[in-house]
N, C-alpha and C. Protein backbone atom coordinates (compact mmCIF):
# COMPACT_ATOMS: atom_id res chain seq x y z
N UNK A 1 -21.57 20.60 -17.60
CA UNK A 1 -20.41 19.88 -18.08
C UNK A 1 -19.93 18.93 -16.99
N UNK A 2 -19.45 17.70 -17.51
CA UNK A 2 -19.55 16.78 -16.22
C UNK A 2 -17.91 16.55 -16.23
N UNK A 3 -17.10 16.13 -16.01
CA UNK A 3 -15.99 15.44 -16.02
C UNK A 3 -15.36 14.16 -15.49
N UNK A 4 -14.50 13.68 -15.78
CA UNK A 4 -14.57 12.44 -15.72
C UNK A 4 -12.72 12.31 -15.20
N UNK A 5 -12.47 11.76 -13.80
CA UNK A 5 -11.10 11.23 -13.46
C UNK A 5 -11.09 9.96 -13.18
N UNK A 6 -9.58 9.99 -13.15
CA UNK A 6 -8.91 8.43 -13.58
C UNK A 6 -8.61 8.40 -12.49
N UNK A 7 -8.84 7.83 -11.24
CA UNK A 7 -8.30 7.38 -10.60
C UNK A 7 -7.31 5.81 -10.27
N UNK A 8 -5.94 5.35 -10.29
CA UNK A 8 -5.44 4.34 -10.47
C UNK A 8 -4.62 4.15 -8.83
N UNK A 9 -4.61 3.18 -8.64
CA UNK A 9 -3.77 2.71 -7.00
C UNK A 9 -3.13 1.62 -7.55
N UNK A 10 -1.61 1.81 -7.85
CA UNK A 10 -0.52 0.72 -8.36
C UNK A 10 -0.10 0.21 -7.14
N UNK A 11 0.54 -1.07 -6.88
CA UNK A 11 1.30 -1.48 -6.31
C UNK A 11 2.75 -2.12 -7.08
N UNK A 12 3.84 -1.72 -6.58
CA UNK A 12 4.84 -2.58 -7.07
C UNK A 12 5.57 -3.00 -6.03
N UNK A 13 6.30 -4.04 -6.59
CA UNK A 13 6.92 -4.71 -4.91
C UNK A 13 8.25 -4.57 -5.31
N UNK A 14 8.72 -4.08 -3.99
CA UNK A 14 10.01 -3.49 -3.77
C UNK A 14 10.75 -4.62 -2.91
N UNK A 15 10.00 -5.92 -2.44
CA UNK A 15 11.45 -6.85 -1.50
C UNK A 15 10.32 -8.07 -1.64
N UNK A 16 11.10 -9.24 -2.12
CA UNK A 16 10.02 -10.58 -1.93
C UNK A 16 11.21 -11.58 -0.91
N UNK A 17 10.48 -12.48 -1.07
CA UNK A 17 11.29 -13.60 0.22
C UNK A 17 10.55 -14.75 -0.39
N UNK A 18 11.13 -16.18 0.73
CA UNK A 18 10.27 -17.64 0.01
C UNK A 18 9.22 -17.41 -0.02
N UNK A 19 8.09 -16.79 0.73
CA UNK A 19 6.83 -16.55 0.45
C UNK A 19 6.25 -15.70 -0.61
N UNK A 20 7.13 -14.95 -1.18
CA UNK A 20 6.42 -14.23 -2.00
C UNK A 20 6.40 -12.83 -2.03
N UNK A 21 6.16 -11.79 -2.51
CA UNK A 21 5.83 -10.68 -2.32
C UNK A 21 5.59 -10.07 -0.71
N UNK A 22 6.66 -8.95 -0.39
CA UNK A 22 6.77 -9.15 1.15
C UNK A 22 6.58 -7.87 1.41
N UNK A 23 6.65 -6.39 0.40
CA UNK A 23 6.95 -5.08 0.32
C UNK A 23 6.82 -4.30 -1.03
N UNK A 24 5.38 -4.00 -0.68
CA UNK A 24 4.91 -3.17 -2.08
C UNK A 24 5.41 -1.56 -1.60
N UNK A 25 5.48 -0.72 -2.57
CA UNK A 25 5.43 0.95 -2.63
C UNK A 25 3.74 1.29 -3.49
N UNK A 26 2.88 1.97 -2.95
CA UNK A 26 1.86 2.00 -3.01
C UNK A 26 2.19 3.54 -3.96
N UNK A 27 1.15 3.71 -5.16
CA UNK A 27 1.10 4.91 -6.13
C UNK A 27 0.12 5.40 -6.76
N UNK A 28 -0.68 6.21 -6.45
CA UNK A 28 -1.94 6.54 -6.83
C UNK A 28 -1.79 7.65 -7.73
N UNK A 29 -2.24 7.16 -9.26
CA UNK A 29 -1.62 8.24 -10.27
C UNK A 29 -0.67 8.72 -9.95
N UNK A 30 0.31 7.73 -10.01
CA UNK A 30 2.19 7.57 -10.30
C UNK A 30 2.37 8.79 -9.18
N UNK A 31 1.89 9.06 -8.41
CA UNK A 31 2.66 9.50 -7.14
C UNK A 31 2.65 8.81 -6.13
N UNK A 32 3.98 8.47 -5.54
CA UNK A 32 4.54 7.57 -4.02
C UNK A 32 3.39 7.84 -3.28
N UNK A 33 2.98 7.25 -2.33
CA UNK A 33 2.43 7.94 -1.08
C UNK A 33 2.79 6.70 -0.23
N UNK A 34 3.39 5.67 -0.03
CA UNK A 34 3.52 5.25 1.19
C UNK A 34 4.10 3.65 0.51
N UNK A 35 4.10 2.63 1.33
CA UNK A 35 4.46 1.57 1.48
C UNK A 35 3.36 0.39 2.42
N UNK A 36 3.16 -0.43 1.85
CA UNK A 36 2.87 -1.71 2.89
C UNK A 36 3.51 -2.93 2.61
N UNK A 37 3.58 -3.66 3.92
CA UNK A 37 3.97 -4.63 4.16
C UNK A 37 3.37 -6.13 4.69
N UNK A 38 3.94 -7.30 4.45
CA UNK A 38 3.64 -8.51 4.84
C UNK A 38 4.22 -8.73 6.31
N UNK A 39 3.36 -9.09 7.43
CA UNK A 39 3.07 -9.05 8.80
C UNK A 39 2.58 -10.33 8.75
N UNK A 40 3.15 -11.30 10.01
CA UNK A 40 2.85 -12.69 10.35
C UNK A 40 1.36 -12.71 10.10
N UNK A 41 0.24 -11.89 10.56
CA UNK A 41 -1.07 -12.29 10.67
C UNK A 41 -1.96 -11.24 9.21
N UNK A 42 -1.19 -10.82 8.54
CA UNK A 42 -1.69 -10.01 7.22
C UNK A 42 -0.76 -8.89 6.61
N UNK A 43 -1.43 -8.39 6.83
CA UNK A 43 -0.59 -6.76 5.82
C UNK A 43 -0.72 -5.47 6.31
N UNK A 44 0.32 -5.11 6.49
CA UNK A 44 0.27 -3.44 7.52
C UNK A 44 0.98 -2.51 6.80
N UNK A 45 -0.01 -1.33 7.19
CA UNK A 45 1.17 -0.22 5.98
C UNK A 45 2.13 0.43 7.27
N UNK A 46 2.95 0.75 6.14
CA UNK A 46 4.63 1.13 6.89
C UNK A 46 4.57 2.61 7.35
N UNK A 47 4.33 3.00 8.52
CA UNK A 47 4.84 4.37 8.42
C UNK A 47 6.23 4.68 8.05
N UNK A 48 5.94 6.01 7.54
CA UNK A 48 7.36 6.59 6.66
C UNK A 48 8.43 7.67 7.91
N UNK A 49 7.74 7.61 8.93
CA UNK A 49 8.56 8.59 9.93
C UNK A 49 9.38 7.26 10.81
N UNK A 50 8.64 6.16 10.81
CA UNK A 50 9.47 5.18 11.58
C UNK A 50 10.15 3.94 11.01
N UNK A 51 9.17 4.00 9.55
CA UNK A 51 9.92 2.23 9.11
C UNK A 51 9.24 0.92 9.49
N UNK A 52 8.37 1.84 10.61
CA UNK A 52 7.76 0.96 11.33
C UNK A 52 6.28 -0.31 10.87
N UNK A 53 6.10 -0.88 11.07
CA UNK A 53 4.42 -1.33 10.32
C UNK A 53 3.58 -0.37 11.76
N UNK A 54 2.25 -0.33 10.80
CA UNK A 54 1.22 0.67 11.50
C UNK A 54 0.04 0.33 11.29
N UNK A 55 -0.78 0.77 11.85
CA UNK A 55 -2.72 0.57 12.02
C UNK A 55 -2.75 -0.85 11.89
N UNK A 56 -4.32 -0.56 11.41
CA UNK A 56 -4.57 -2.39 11.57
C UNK A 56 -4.24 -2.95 10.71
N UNK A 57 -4.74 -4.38 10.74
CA UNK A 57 -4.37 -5.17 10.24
C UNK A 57 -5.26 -5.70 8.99
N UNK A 58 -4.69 -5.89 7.80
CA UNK A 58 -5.64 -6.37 6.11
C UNK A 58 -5.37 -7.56 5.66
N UNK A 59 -5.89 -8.29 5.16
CA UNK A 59 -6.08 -9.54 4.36
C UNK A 59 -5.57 -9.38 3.37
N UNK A 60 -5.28 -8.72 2.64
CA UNK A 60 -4.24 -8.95 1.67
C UNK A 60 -3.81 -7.37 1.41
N UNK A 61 -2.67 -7.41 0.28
CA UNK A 61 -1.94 -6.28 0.11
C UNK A 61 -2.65 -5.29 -0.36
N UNK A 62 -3.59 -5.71 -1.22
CA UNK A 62 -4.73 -4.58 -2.10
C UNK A 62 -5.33 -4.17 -1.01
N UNK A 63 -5.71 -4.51 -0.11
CA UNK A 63 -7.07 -4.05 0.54
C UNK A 63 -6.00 -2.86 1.74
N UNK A 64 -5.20 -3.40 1.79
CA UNK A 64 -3.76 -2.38 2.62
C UNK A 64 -3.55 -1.05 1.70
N UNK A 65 -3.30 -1.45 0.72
CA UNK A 65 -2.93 0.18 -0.23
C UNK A 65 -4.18 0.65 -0.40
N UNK A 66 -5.53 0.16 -0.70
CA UNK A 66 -6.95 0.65 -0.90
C UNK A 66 -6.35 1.82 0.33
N UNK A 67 -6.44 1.07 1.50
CA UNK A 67 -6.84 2.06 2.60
C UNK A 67 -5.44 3.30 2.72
N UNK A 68 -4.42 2.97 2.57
CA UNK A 68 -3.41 4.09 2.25
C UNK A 68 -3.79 5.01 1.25
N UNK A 69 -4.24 4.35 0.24
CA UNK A 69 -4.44 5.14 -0.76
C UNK A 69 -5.57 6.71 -0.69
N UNK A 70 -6.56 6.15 -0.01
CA UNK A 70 -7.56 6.94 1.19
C UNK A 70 -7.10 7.74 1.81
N UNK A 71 -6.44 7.33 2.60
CA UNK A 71 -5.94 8.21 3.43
C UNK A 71 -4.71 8.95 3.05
N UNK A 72 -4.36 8.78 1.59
CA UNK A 72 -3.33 9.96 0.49
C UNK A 72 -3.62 10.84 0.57
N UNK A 73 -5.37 10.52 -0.40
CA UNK A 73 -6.05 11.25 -1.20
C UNK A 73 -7.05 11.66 -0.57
């Protein structure tokens, strides 16, 4: 018997500015797990103990929650 999951990684944005989309909340099958953000040179996810932006640095917001999302799940 084989089975089959859904895996989904939402982003919704929680703060924009003139540029655009500045602060997603990242949700992998509608549970929170973290936040990233827009950083002068790309996109950094937010640690949640500091507020702070953290690790490296992504080319865009998807490829930022991809890797949060990873490291959720």
């Amino acid at each position: 018997m084989s089975g089959h999951i859904d895996i989904r990684v939402v982003l919704t944005v929680i703060e924009t500015d003139s540029e655009g989309p500045a602060l997603y909340e990242v949700r992998v099958n509608e549970w929170p797990c973290g936040h990233v953000a827009r950083v002068p040179t790309g996109w950094r996810k937010v640690s949640e103990a500091t507020g702070r932006t953290r690790g490296p640095f992504f080319d865009t917001a998807e490829t930022a929650a991809l890797a949060l999302a990873g490291e959720w799940g």
